[in-house]
Protein backbone atom coordinates (compact mmCIF):
# COMPACT_ATOMS: atom_id res chain seq x y z
CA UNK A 1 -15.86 20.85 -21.63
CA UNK A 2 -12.78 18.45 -21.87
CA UNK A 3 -12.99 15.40 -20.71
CA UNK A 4 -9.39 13.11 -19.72
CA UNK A 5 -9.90 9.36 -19.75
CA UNK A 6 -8.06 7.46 -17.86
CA UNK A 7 -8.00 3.99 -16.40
CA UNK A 8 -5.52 1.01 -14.82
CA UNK A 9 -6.38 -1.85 -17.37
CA UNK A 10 -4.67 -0.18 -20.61
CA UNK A 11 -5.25 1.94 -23.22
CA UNK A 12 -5.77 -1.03 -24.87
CA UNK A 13 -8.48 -2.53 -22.61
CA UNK A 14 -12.11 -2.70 -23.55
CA UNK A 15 -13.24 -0.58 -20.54
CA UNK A 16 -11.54 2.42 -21.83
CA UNK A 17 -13.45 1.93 -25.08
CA UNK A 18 -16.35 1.50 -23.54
CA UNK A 19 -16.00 4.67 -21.51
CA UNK A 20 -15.31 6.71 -24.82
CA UNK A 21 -18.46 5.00 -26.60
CA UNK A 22 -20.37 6.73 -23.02
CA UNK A 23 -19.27 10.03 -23.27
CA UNK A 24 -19.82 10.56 -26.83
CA UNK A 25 -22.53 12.39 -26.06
CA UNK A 26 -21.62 14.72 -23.18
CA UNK A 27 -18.66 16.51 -24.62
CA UNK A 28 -16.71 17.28 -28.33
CA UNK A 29 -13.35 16.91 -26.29
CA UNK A 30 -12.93 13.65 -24.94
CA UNK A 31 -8.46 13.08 -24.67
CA UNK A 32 -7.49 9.53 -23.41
CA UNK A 33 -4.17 9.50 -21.33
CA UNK A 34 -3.81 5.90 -20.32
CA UNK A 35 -1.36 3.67 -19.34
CA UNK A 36 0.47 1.83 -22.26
CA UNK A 37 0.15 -2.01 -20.44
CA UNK A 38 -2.00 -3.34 -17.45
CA UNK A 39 -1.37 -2.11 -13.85
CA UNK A 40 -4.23 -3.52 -11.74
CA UNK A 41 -3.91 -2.77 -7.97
CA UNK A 42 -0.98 -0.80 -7.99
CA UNK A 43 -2.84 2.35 -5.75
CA UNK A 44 -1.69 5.06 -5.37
CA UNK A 45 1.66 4.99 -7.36
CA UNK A 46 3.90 7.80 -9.16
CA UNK A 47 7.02 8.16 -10.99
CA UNK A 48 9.64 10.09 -10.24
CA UNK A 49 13.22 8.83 -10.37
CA UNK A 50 13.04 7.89 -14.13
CA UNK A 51 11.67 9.05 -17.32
CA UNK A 52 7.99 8.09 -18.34
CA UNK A 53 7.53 6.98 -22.12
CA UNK A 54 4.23 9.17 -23.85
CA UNK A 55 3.23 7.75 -27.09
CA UNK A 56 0.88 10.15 -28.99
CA UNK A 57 -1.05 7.75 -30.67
CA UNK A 58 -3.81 10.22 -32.28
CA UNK A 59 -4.49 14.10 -31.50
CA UNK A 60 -6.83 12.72 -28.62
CA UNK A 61 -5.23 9.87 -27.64
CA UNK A 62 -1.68 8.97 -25.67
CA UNK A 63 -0.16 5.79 -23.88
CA UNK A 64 1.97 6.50 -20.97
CA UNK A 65 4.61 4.29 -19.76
CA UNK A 66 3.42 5.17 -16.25
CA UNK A 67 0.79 4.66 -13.97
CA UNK A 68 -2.41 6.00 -13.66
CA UNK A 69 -1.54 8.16 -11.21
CA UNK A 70 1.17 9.55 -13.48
CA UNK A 71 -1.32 9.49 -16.56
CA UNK A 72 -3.42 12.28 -14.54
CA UNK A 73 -0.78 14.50 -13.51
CA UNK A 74 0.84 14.23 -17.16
CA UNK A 75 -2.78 15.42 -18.50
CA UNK A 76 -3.21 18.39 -16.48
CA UNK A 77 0.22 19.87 -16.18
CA UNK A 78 1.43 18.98 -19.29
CA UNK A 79 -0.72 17.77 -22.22
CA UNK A 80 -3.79 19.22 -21.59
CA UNK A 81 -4.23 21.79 -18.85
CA UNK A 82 -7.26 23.15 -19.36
CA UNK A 83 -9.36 19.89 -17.79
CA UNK A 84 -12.98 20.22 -16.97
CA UNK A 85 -13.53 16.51 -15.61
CA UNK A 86 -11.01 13.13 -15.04
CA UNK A 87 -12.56 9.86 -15.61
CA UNK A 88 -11.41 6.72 -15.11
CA UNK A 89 -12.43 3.04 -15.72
CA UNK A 90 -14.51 1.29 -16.97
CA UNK A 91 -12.18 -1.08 -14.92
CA UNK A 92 -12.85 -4.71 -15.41
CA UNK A 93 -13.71 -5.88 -11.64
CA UNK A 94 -15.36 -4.00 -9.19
CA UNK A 95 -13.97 -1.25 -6.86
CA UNK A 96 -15.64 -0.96 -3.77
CA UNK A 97 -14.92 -0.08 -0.38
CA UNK A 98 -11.89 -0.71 1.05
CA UNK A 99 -10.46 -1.19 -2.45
CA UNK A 100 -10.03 2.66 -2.77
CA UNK A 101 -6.97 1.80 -1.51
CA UNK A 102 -5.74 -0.68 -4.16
CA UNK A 103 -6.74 0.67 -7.04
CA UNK A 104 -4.97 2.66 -9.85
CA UNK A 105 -9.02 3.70 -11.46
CA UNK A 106 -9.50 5.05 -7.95
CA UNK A 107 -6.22 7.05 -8.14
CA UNK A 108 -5.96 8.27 -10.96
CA UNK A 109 -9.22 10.36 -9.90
CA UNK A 110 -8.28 10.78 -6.36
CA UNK A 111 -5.21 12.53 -8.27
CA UNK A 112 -7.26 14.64 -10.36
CA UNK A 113 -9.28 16.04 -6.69
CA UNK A 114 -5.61 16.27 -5.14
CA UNK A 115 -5.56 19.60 -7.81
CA UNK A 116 -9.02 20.54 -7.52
CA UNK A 117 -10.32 18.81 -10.77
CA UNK A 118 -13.67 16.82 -10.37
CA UNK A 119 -13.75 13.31 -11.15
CA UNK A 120 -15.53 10.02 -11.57
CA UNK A 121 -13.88 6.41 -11.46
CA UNK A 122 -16.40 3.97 -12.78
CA UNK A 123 -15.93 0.01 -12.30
CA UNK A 124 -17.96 -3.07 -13.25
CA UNK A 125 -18.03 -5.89 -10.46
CA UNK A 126 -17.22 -8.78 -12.15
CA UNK A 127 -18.94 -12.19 -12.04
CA UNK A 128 -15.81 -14.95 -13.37
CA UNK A 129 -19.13 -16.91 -14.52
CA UNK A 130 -20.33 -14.39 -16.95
CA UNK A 131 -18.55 -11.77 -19.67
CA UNK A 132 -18.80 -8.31 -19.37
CA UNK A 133 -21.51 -6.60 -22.06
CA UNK A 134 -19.43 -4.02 -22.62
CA UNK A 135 -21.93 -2.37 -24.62
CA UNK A 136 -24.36 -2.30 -21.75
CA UNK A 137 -21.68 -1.32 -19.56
CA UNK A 138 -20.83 2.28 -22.06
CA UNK A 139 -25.25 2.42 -21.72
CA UNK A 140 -25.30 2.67 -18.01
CA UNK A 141 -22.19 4.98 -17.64
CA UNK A 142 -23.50 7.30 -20.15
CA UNK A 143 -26.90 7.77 -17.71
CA UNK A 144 -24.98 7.93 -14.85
CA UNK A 145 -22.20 10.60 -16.17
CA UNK A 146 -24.91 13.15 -17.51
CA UNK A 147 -26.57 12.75 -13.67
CA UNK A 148 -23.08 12.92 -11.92
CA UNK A 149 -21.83 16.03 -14.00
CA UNK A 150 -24.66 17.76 -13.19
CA UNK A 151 -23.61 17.97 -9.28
CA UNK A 152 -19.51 17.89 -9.27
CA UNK A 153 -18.26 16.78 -6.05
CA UNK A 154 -17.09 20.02 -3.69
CA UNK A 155 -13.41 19.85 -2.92
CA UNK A 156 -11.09 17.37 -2.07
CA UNK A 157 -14.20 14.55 -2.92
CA UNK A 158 -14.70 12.64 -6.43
CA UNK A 159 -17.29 10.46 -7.02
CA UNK A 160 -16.91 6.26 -7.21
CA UNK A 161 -19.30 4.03 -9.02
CA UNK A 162 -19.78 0.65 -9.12
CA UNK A 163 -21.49 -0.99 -11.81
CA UNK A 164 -23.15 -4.58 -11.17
CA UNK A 165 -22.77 -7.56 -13.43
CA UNK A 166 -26.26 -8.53 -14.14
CA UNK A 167 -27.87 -11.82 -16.24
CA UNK A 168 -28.88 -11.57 -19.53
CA UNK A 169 -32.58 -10.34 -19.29
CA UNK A 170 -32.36 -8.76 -15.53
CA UNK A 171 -34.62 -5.81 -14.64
CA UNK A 172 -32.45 -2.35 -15.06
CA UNK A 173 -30.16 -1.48 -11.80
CA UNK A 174 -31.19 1.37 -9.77
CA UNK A 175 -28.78 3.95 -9.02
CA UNK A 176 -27.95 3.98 -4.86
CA UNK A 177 -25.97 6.78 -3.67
CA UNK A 178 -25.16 4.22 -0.46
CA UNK A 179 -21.63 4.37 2.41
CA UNK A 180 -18.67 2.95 1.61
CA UNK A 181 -18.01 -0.42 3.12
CA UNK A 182 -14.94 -0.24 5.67
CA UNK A 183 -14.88 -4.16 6.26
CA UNK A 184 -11.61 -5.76 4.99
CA UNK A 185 -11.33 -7.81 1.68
CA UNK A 186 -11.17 -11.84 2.37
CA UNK A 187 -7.83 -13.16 3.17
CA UNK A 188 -6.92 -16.58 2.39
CA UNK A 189 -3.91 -17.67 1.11
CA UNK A 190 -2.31 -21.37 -0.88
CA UNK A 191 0.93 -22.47 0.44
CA UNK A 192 3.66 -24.02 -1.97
CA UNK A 193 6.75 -24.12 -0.10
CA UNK A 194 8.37 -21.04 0.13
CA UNK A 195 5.25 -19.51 -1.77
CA UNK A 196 2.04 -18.13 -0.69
CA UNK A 197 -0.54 -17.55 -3.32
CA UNK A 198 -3.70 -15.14 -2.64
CA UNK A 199 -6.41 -17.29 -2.83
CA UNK A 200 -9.50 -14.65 -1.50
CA UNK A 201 -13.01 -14.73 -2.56
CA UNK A 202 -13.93 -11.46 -3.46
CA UNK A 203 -17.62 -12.38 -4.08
CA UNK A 204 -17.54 -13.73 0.10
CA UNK A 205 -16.74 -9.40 0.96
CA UNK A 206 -18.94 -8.05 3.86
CA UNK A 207 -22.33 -7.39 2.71
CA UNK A 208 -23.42 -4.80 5.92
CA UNK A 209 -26.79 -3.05 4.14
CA UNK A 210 -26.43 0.19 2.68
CA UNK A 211 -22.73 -0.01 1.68
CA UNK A 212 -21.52 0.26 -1.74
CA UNK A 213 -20.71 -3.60 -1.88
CA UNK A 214 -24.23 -4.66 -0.78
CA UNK A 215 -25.92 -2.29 -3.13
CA UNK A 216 -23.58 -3.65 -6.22
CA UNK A 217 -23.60 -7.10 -5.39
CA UNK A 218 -27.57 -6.85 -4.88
CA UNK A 219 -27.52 -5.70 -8.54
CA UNK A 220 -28.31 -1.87 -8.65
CA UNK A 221 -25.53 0.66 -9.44
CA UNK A 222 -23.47 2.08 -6.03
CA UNK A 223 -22.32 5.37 -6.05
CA UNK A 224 -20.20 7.13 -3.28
CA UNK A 225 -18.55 9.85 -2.67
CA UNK A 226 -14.57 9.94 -1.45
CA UNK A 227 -13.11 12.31 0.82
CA UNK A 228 -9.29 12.99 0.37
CA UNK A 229 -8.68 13.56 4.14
């Protein structure tokens, strides 16, 4: 089984390390394709019209002056093409509902089911009051990848999970296969002259029960499953 990790933060980011640490287990093939510098919220994005950088770092490992997107279809059509799964995260902020949309975690798998390769985007909500155990984090994806691989999405679907951001001490999260939330992300905006600054509270999203948001936010593990079309 080969694995491609992938995410939006980096190849330099401590999610991707963590997601390495949490497939150790699953698979001896395990080839990170990430991007070479941060790209949060950039969706759905590609590169065509100029040439992307690849750095081979190691025999497993490559940064790719591109986005995730990009980072996907370099893996499967031309650094490693024989790809059993795509992951992608562990992103650093949650990516719930309506933030399919936004992200580059989400797209780089939503690019992987575009050419009938399963995948799984993993994300950790994150509380600006507390840090990210990171080793925690790799302990919870690891559980939740060997249960995940064991049913791969049918086609044109990948799976999305959203990991919560607990206190030190808290009872272990539950895993809630739950809806996505279709409410939209809070909108408020700073004004500085000519400027507008986003100013939104992500923690104040629509909490309808039973969606992905209110099951992470209520501190148990939310997994969905996207549909391309």
């Amino acid at each position: 089984m080969t694995l491609i990790l992938t995410n939006d933060d980096s190849i330099n980011a401590p999610g991707i390390a963590a997601l390495r640490e949490a497939v150790r287990g699953l698979s001896e093939k395990a080839i990170v394709v990430a991007p070479q510098t941060p790209l949060s919220g950039c969706g759905h994005q590609v590169t065509t019209h100029h040439p992307i950088a690849v750095e081979k770092r190691s025999e497993t490992e490559y940064a790719v002056g591109g986005m995730p997107a990009d980072c996907t279809r370099l893996a499967l059509y031309h650094l490693c093409p024989e790809v059993t799964w795509v992951l992608s995260g562990i992103n650093a902020g949650g990516n719930m509902g309506v933030d399919r949309y936004i992200s580059g975690t989400i797209a780089a798998v939503r690019e992987a089911a575009f050419h009938g390769i399963p995948g799984i985007a993993i994300s950790h909500y994150l509380d600006r009051q507390k840090i990210i155990d990171w080793q925690l984090a790799a302990r919870w994806t690891a559980d939740i990848l060997a249960k995940l691989m064991q049913h791969p999405p049918e086609p044109y679907c990948f799976w999305n999970v959203n990991l919560p951001h607990l206190d030190v001490g808290s009872p272990e999260p539950q895993v809630v296969f739950c809806e996505l939330s279709n409410e939209p992300l809070p909108l408020n905006y700073r004004i500085e002259g000519d400027n507008v600054h986003y100013i939104g509270d992500y923690q104040q999203r629509d909490r309808t029960p039973g969606t992905d948001v209110d099951v992470c936010f209520s501190g148990n593990i939310a997994v969905t499953k996207i549909r391309l079309c």
